[in-house]
PDB file of N, CA and C in Angstrom:
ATOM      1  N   UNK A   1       8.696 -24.151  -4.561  1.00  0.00           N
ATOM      2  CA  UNK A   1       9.323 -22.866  -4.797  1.00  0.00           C
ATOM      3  C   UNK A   1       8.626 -22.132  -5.941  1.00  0.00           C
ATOM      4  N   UNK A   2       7.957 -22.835  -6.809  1.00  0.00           N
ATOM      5  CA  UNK A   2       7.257 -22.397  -8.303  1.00  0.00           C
ATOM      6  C   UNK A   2       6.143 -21.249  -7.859  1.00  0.00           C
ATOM      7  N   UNK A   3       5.298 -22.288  -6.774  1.00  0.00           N
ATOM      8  CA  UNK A   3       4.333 -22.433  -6.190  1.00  0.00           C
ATOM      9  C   UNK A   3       4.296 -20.317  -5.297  1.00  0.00           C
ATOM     10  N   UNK A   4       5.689 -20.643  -4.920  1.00  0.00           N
ATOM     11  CA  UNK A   4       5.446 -19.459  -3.805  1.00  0.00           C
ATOM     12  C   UNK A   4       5.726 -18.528  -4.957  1.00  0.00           C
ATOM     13  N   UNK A   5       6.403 -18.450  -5.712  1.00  0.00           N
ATOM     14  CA  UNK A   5       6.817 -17.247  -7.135  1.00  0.00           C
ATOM     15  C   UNK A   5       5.324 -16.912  -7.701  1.00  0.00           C
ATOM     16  N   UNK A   6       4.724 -18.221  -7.832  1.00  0.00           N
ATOM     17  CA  UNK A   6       3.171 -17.316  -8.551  1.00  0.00           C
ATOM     18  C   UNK A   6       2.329 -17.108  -7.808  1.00  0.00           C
ATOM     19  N   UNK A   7       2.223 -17.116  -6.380  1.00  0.00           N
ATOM     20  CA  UNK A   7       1.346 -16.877  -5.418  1.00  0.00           C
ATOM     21  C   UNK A   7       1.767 -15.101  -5.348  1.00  0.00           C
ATOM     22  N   UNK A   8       3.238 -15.261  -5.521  1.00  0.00           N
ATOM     23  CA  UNK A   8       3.561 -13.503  -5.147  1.00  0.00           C
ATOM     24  C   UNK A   8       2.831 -12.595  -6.662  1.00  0.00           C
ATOM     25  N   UNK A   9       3.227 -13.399  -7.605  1.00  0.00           N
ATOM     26  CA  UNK A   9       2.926 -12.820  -9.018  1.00  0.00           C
ATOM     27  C   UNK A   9       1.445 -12.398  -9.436  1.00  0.00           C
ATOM     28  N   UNK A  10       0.276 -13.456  -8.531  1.00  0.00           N
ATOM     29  CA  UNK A  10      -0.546 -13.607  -8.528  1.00  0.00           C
ATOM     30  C   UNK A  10      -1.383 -12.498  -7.829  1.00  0.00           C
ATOM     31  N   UNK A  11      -2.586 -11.988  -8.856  1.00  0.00           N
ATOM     32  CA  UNK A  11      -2.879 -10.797  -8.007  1.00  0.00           C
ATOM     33  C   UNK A  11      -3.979 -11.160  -7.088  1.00  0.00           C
ATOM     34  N   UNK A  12      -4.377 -10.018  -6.164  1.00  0.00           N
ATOM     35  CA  UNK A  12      -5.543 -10.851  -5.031  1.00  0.00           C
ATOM     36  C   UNK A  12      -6.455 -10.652  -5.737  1.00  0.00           C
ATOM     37  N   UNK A  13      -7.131 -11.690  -5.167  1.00  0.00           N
ATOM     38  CA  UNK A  13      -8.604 -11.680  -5.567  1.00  0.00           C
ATOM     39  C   UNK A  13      -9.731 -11.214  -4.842  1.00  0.00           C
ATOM     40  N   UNK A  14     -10.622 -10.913  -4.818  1.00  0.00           N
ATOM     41  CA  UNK A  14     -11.955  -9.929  -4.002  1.00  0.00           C
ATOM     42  C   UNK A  14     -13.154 -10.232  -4.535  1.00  0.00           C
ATOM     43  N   UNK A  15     -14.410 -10.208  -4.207  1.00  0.00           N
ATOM     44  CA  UNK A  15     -15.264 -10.454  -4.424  1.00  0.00           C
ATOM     45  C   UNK A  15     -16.208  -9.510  -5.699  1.00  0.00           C
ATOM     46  N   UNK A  16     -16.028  -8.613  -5.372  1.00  0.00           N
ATOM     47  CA  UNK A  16     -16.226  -7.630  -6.157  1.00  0.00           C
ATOM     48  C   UNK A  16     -15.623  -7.227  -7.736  1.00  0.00           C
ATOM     49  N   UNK A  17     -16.554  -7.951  -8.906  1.00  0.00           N
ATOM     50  CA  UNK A  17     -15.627  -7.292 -10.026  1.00  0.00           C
ATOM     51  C   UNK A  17     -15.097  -6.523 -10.227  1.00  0.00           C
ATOM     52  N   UNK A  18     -15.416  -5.336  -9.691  1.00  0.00           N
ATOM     53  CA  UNK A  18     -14.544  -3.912  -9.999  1.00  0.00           C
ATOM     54  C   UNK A  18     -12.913  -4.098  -9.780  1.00  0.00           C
ATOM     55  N   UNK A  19     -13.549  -4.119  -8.278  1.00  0.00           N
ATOM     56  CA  UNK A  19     -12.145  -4.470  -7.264  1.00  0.00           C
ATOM     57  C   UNK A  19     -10.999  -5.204  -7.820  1.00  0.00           C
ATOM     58  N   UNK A  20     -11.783  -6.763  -8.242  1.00  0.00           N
ATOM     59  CA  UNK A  20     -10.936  -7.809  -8.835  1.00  0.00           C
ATOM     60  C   UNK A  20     -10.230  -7.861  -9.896  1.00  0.00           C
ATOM     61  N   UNK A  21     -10.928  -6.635 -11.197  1.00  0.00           N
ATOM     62  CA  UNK A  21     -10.460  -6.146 -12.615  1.00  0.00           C
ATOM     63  C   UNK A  21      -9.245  -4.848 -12.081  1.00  0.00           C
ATOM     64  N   UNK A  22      -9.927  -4.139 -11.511  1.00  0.00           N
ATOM     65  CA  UNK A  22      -8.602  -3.464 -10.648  1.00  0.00           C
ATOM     66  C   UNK A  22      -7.425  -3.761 -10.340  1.00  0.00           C
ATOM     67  N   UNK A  23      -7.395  -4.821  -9.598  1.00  0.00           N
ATOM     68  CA  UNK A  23      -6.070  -5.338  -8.749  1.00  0.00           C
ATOM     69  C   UNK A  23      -5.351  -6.423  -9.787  1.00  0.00           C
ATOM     70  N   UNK A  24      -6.042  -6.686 -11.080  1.00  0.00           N
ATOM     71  CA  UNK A  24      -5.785  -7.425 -11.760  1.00  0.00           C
ATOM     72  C   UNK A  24      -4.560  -6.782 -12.663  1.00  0.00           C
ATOM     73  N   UNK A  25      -5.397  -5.123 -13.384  1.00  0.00           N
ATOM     74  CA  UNK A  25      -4.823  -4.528 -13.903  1.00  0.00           C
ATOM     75  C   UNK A  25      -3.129  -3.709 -13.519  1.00  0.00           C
ATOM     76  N   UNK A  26      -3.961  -3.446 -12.107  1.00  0.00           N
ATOM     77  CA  UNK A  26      -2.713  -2.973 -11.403  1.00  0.00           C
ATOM     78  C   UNK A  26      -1.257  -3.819 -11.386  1.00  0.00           C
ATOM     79  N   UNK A  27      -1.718  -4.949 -11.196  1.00  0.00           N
ATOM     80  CA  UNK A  27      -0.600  -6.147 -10.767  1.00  0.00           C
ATOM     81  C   UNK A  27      -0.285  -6.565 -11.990  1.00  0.00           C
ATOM     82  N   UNK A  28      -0.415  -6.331 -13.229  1.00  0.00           N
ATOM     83  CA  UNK A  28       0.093  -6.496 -14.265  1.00  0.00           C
ATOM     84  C   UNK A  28       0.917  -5.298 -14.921  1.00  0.00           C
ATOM     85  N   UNK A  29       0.916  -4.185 -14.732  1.00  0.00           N
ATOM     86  CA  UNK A  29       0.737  -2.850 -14.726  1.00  0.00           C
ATOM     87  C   UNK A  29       2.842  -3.043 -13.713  1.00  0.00           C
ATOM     88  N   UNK A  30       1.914  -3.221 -12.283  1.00  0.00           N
ATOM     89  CA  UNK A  30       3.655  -3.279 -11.802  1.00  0.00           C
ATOM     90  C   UNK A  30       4.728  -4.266 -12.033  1.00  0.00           C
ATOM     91  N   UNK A  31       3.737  -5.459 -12.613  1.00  0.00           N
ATOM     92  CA  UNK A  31       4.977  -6.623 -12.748  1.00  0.00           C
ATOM     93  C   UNK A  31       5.756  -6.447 -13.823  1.00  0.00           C
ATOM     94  N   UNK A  32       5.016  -5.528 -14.650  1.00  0.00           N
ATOM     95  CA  UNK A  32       5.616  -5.024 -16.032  1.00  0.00           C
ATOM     96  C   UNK A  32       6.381  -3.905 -16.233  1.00  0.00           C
ATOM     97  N   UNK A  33       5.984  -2.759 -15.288  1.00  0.00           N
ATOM     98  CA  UNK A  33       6.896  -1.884 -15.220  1.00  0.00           C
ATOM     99  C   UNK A  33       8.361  -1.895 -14.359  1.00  0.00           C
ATOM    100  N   UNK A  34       8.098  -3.369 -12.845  1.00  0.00           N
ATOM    101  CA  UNK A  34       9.057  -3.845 -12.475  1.00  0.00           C
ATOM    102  C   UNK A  34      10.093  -4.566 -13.244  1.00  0.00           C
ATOM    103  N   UNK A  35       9.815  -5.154 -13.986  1.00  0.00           N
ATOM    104  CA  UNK A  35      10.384  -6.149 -14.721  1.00  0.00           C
ATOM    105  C   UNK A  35      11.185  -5.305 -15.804  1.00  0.00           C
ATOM    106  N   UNK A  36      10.664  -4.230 -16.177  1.00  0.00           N
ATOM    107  CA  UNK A  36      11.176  -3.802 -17.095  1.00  0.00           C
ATOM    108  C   UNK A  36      12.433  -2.749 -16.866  1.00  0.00           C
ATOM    109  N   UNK A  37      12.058  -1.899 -15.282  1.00  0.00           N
ATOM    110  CA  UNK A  37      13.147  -0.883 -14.966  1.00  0.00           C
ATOM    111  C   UNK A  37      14.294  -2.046 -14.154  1.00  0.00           C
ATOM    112  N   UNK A  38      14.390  -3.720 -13.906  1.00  0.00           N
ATOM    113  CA  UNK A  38      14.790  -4.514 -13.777  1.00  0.00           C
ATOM    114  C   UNK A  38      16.087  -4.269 -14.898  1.00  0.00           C
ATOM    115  N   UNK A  39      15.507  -4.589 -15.980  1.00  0.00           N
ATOM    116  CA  UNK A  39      15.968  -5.069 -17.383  1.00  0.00           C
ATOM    117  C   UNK A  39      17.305  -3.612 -17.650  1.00  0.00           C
ATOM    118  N   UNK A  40      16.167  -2.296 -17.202  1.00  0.00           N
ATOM    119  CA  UNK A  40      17.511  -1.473 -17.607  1.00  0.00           C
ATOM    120  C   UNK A  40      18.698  -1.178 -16.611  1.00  0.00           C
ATOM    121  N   UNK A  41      18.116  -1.369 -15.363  1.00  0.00           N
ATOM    122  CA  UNK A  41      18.977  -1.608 -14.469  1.00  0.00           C
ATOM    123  C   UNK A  41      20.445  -2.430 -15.007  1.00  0.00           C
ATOM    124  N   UNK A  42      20.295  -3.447 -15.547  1.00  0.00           N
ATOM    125  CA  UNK A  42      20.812  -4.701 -16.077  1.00  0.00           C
ATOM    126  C   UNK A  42      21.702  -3.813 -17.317  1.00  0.00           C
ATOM    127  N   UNK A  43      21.128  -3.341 -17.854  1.00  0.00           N
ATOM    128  CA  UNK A  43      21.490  -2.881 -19.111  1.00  0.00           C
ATOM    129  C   UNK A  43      22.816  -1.332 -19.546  1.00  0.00           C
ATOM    130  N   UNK A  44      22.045  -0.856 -17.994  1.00  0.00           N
ATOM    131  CA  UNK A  44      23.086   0.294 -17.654  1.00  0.00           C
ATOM    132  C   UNK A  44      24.298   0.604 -18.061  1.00  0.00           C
ATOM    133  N   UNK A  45      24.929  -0.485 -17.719  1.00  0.00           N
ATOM    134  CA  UNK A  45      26.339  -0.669 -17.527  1.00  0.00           C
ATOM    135  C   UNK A  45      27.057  -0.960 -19.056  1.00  0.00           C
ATOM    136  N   UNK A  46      26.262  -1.161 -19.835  1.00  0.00           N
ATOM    137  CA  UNK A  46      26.682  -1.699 -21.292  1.00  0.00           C
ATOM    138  C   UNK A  46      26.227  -0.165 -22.113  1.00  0.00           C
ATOM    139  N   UNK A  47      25.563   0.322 -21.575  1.00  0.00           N
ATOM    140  CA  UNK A  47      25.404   1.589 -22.563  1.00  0.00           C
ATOM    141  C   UNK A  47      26.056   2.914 -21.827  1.00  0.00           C
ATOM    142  N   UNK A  48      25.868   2.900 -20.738  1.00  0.00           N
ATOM    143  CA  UNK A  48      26.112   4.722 -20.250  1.00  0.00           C
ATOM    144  C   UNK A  48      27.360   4.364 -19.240  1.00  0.00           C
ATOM    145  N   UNK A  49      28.314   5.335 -19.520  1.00  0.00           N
ATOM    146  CA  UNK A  49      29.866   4.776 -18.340  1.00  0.00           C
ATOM    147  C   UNK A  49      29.820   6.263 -17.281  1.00  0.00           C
ATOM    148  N   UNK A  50      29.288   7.454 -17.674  1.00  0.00           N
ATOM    149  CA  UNK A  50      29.645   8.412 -17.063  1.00  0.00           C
ATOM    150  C   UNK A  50      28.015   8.756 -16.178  1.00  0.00           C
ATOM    151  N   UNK A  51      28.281   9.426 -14.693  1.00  0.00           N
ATOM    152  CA  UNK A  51      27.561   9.373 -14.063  1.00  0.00           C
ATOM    153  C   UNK A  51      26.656   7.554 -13.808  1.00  0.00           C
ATOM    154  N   UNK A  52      27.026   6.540 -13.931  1.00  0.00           N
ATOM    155  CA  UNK A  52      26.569   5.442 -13.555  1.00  0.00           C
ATOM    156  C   UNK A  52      25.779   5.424 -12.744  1.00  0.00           C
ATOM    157  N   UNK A  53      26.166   5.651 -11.238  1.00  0.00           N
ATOM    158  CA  UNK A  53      25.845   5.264  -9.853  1.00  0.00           C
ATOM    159  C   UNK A  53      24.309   6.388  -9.967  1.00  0.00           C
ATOM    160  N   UNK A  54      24.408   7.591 -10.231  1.00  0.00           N
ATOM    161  CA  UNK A  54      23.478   8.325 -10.437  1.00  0.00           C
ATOM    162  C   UNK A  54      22.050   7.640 -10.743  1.00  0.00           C
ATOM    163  N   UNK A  55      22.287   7.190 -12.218  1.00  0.00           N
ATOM    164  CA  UNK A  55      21.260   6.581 -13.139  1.00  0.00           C
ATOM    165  C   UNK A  55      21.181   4.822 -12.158  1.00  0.00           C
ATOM    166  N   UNK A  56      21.678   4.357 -11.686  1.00  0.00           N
ATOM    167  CA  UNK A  56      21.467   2.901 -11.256  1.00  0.00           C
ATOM    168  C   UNK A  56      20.692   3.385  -9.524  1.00  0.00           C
ATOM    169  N   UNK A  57      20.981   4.578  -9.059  1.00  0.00           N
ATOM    170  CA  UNK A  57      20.505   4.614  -8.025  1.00  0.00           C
ATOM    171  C   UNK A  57      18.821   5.228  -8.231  1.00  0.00           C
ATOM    172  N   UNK A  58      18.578   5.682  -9.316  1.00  0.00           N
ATOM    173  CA  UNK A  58      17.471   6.479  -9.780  1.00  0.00           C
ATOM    174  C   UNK A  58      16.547   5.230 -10.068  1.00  0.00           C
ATOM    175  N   UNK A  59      16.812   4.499 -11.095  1.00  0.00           N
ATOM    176  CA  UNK A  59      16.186   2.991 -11.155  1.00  0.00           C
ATOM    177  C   UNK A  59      15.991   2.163  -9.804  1.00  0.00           C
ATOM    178  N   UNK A  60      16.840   2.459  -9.035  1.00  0.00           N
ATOM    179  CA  UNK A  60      16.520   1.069  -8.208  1.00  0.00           C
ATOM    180  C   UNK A  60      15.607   1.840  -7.007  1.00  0.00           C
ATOM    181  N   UNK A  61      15.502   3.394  -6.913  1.00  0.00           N
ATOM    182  CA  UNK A  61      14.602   3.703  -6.269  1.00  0.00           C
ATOM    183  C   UNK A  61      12.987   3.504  -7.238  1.00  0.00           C
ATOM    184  N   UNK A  62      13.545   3.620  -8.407  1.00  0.00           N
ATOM    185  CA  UNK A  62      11.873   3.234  -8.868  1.00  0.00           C
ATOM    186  C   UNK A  62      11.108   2.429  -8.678  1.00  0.00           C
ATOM    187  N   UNK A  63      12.383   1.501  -8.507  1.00  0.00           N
ATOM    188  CA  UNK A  63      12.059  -0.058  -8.538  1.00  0.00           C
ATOM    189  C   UNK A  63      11.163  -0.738  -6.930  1.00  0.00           C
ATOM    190  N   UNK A  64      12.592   0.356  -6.166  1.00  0.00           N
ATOM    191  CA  UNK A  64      11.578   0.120  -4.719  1.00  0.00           C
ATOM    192  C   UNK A  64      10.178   0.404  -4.438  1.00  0.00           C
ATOM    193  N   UNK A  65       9.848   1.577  -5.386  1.00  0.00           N
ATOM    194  CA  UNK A  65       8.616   1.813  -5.375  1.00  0.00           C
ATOM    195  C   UNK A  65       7.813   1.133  -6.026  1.00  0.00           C
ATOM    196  N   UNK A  66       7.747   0.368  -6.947  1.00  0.00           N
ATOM    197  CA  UNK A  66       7.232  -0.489  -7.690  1.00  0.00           C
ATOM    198  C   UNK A  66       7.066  -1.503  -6.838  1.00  0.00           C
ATOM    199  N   UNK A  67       7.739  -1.981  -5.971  1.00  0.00           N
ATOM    200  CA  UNK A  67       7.548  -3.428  -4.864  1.00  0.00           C
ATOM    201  C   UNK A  67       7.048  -2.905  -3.590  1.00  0.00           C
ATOM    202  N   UNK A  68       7.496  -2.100  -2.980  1.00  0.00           N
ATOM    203  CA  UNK A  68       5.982  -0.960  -2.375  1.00  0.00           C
ATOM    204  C   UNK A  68       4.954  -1.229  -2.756  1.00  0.00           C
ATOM    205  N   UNK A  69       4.448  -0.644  -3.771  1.00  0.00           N
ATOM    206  CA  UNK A  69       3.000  -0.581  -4.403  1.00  0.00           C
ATOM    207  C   UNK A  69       2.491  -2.069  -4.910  1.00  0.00           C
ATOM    208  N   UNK A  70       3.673  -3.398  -5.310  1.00  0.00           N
ATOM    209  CA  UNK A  70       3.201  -4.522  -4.836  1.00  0.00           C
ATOM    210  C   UNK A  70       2.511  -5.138  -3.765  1.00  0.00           C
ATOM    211  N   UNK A  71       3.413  -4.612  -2.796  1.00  0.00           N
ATOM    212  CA  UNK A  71       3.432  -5.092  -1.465  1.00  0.00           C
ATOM    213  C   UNK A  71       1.723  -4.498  -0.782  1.00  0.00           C
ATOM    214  N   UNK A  72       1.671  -2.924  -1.055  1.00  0.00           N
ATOM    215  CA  UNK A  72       0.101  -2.824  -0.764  1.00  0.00           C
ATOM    216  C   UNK A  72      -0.519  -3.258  -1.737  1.00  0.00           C
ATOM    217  N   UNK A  73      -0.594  -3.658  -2.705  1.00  0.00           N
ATOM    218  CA  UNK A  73      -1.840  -4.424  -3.437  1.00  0.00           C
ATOM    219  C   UNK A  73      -2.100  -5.792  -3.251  1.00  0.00           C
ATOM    220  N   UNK A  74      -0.994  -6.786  -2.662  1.00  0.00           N
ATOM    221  CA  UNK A  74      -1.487  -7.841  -1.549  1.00  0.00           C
ATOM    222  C   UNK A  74      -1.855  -7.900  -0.345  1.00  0.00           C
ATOM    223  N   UNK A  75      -2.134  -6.612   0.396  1.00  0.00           N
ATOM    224  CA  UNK A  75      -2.368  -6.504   1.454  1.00  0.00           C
ATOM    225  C   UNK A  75      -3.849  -6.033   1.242  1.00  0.00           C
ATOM    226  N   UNK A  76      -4.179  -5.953   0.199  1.00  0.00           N
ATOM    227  CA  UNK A  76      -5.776  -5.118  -0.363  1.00  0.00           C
ATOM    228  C   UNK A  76      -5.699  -3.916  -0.004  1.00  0.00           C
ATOM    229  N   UNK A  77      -4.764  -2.871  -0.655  1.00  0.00           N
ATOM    230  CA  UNK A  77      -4.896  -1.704  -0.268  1.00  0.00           C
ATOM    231  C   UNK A  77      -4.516  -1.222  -1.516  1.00  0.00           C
ATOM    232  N   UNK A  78      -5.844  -1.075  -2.781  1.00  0.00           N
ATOM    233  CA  UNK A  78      -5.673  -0.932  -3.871  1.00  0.00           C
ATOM    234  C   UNK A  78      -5.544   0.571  -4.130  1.00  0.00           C
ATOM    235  N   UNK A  79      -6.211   1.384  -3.586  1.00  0.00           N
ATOM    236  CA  UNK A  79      -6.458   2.502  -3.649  1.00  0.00           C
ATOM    237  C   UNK A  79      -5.212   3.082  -3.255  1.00  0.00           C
ATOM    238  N   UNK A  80      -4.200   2.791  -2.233  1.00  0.00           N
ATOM    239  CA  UNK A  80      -2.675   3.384  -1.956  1.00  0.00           C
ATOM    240  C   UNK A  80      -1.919   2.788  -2.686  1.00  0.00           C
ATOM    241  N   UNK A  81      -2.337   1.745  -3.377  1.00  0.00           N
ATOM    242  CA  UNK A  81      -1.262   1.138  -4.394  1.00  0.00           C
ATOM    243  C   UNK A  81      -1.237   2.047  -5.532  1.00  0.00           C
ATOM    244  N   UNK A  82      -2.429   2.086  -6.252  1.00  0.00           N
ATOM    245  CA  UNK A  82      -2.691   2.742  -7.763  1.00  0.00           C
ATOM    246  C   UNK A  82      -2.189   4.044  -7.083  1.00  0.00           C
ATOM    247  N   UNK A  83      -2.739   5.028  -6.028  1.00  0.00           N
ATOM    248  CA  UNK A  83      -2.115   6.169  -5.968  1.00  0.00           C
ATOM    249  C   UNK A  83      -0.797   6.315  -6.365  1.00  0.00           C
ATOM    250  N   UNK A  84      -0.073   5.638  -5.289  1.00  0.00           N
ATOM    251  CA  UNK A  84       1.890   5.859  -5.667  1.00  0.00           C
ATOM    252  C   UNK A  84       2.708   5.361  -6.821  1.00  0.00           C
ATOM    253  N   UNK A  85       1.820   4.515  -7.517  1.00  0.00           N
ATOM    254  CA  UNK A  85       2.197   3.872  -8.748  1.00  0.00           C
ATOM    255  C   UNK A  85       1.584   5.395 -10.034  1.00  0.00           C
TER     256      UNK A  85
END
C-alpha cells in the first residue's frame, strides 16, 4: 500500500533532462499546492462560519484541478498539465 502512495507521488520519469526537471518541478509544485488547499479545506470550519459551503466548494474545485493536472502529468502530458496549473 506504501508502495502504490509513492508510485502516485512519484513523478514520471523521461529520458530527456529537460522533460525530467520539468515533471519533477511540476509534481512538486502540485503535491504542494494540493496538500496545502487540502489543509485549508480542513481548516475552514474553525475559522470562517458565514458563507461556508461557498468557500469549501471554491477549494475543493481547486483542488480538483490540482488532481487533474496530476493526473495529466502521469500520463506525460506535461505541457497540458503546467498549462492548467
Amino acid at each position: 500500500m506504501l508502495a502504490r502512495v509513492r508510485g502516485l507521488a512519484a513523478p514520471p520519469v523521461f529520458e530527456d533532462e529537460y522533460l525530467n526537471r520539468t515533471a519533477q518541478l511540476l509534481n512538486t509544485f502540485l503535491l504542494l499546492a494540493t496538500g496545502l488547499s487540502l489543509l485549508g479545506i480542513l481548516s475552514f470550519p474553525l475559522f470562517i462560519t458565514e458563507m461556508l459551503l461557498l468557500f469549501m466548494g471554491i477549494y475543493v474545485g481547486v483542488v480538483l484541478i490540482y488532481l487533474i493536472c496530476l493526473a495529466l502529468l502521469h500520463r506525460r502530458k506535461i505541457r497540458a498539465a503546467s498549462i492548467t496549473f
